[in-house]
C-alpha atoms as a PDB file:
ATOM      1  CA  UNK A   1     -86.828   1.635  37.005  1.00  0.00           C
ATOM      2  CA  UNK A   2     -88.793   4.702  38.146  1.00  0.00           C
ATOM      3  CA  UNK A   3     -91.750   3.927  35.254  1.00  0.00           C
ATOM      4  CA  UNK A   4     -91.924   0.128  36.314  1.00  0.00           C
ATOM      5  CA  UNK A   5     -92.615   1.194  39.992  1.00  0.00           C
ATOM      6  CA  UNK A   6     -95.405   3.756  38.685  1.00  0.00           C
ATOM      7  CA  UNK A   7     -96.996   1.479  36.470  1.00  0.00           C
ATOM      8  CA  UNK A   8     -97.198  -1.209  38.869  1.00  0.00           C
ATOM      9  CA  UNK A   9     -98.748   1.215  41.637  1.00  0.00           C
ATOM     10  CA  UNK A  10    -101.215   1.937  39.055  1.00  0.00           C
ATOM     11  CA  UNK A  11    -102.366  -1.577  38.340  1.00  0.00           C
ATOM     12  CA  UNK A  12    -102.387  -2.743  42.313  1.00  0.00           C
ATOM     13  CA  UNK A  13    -104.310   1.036  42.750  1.00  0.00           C
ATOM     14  CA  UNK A  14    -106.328   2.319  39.582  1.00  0.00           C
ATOM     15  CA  UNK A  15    -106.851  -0.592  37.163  1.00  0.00           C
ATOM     16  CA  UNK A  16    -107.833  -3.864  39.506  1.00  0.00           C
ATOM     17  CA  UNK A  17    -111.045  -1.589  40.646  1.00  0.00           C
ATOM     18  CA  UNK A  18    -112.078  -1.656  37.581  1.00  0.00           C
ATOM     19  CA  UNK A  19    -110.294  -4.175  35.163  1.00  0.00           C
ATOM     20  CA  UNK A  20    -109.038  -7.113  35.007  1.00  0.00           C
ATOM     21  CA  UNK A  21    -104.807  -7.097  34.206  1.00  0.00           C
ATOM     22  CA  UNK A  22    -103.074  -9.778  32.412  1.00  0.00           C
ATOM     23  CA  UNK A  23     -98.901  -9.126  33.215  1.00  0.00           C
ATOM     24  CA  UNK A  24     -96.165 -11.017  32.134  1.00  0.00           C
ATOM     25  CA  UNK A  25     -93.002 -10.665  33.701  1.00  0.00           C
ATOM     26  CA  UNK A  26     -89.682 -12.700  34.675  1.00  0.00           C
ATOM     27  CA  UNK A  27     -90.025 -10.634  38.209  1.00  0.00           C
ATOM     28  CA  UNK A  28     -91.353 -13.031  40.237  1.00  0.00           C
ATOM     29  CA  UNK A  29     -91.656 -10.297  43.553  1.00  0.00           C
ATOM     30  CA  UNK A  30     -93.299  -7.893  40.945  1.00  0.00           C
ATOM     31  CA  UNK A  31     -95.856 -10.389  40.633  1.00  0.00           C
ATOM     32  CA  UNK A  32     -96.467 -11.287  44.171  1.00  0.00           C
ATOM     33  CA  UNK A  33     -97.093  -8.104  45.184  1.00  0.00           C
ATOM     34  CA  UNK A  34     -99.457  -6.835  42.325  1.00  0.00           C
ATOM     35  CA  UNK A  35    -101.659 -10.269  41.329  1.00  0.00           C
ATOM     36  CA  UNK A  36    -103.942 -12.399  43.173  1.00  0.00           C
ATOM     37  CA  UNK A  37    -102.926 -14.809  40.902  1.00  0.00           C
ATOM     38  CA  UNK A  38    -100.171 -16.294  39.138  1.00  0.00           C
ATOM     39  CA  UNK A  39    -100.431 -18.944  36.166  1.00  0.00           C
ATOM     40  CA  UNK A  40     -96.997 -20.545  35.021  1.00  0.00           C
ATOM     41  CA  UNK A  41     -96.588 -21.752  31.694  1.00  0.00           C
ATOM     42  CA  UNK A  42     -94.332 -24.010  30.703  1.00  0.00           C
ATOM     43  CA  UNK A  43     -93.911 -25.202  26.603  1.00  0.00           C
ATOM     44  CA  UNK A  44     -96.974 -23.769  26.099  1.00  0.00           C
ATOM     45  CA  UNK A  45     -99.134 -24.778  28.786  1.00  0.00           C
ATOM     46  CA  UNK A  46    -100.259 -23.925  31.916  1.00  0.00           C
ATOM     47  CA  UNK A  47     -99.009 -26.167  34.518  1.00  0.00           C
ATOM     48  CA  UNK A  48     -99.524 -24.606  37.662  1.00  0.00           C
ATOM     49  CA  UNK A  49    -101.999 -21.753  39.492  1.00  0.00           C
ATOM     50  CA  UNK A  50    -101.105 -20.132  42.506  1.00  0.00           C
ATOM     51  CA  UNK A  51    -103.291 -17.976  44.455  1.00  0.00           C
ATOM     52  CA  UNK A  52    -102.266 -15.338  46.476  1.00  0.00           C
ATOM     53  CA  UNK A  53    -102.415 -17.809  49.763  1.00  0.00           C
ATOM     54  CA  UNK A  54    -100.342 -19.744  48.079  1.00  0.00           C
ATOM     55  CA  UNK A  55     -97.502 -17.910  46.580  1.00  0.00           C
ATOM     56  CA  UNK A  56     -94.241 -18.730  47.403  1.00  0.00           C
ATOM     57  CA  UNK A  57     -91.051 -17.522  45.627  1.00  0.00           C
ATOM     58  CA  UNK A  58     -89.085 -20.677  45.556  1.00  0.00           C
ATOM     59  CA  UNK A  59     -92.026 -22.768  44.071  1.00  0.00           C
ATOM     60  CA  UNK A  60     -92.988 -20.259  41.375  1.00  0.00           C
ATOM     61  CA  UNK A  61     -89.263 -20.300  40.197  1.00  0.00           C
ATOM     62  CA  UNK A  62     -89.544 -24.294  40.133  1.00  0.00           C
ATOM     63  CA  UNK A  63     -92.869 -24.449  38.271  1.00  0.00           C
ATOM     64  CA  UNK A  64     -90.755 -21.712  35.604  1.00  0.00           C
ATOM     65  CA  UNK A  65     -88.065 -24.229  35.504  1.00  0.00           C
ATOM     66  CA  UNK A  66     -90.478 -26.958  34.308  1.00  0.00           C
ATOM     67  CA  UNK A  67     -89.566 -28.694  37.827  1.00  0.00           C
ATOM     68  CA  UNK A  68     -91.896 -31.642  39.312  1.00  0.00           C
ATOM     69  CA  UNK A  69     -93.779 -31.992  35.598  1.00  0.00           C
ATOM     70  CA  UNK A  70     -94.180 -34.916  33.906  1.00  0.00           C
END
Protein backbone atom coordinates (compact mmCIF):
# COMPACT_ATOMS: atom_id res chain seq x y z
CA UNK A 1 0.00 0.00 0.00
CA UNK A 2 2.87 2.29 1.05
CA UNK A 3 4.74 1.71 -2.68
CA UNK A 4 1.36 2.41 -4.59
CA UNK A 5 1.04 5.82 -2.76
CA UNK A 6 4.86 6.62 -3.66
CA UNK A 7 4.64 5.66 -7.08
CA UNK A 8 1.62 7.52 -7.74
CA UNK A 9 3.14 10.82 -6.07
CA UNK A 10 5.86 10.28 -8.44
CA UNK A 11 3.86 10.17 -11.62
CA UNK A 12 1.34 13.28 -10.55
CA UNK A 13 5.04 15.03 -9.37
CA UNK A 14 8.24 13.80 -11.36
CA UNK A 15 7.13 11.99 -14.54
CA UNK A 16 4.01 14.23 -16.09
CA UNK A 17 6.81 17.22 -16.35
CA UNK A 18 8.45 15.39 -18.45
CA UNK A 19 6.61 12.23 -19.86
CA UNK A 20 3.76 11.16 -20.86
CA UNK A 21 2.21 7.98 -18.41
CA UNK A 22 0.01 5.34 -19.67
CA UNK A 23 -1.66 3.51 -16.15
CA UNK A 24 -3.96 0.89 -15.95
CA UNK A 25 -5.73 0.26 -12.94
CA UNK A 26 -9.23 -1.08 -11.52
CA UNK A 27 -8.85 2.08 -8.92
CA UNK A 28 -10.98 4.33 -10.32
CA UNK A 29 -10.00 7.34 -7.40
CA UNK A 30 -6.29 6.40 -8.22
CA UNK A 31 -7.02 7.52 -11.55
CA UNK A 32 -8.88 10.65 -10.90
CA UNK A 33 -6.47 12.04 -8.96
CA UNK A 34 -3.25 11.26 -11.05
CA UNK A 35 -4.60 11.57 -15.01
CA UNK A 36 -6.02 14.27 -16.97
CA UNK A 37 -7.49 11.69 -18.76
CA UNK A 38 -9.20 8.53 -18.62
CA UNK A 39 -10.00 6.14 -21.71
CA UNK A 40 -12.36 3.07 -20.91
CA UNK A 41 -12.17 0.09 -22.86
CA UNK A 42 -14.58 -2.20 -23.16
CA UNK A 43 -14.07 -5.80 -25.43
CA UNK A 44 -11.35 -4.27 -26.83
CA UNK A 45 -12.27 -0.90 -27.66
CA UNK A 46 -12.35 2.33 -26.49
CA UNK A 47 -15.74 3.51 -25.83
CA UNK A 48 -15.53 6.42 -23.83
CA UNK A 49 -12.88 9.55 -22.94
CA UNK A 50 -13.20 11.53 -20.02
CA UNK A 51 -11.28 14.53 -19.30
CA UNK A 52 -10.45 15.70 -16.13
CA UNK A 53 -13.68 18.25 -16.23
CA UNK A 54 -15.47 15.54 -16.77
CA UNK A 55 -14.68 12.76 -14.47
CA UNK A 56 -17.12 11.41 -12.43
CA UNK A 57 -16.87 8.16 -10.39
CA UNK A 58 -20.24 6.71 -11.00
CA UNK A 59 -20.00 7.16 -14.87
CA UNK A 60 -16.48 5.75 -15.22
CA UNK A 61 -17.71 2.57 -13.31
CA UNK A 62 -20.75 2.43 -15.91
CA UNK A 63 -18.63 2.93 -19.05
CA UNK A 64 -16.32 -0.29 -17.20
CA UNK A 65 -19.49 -2.15 -16.97
CA UNK A 66 -20.11 -1.83 -20.74
CA UNK A 67 -23.32 0.32 -19.59
CA UNK A 68 -25.23 2.70 -22.24
CA UNK A 69 -23.17 0.85 -25.36
CA UNK A 70 -24.65 -0.45 -28.14
Amino acid sequence: IGARGALLDFIKTELRLNSAVIMASNVVSDLMETCDRIMVMYHGEIIKTFTTSEFDEHEIYSSLQGLGQS
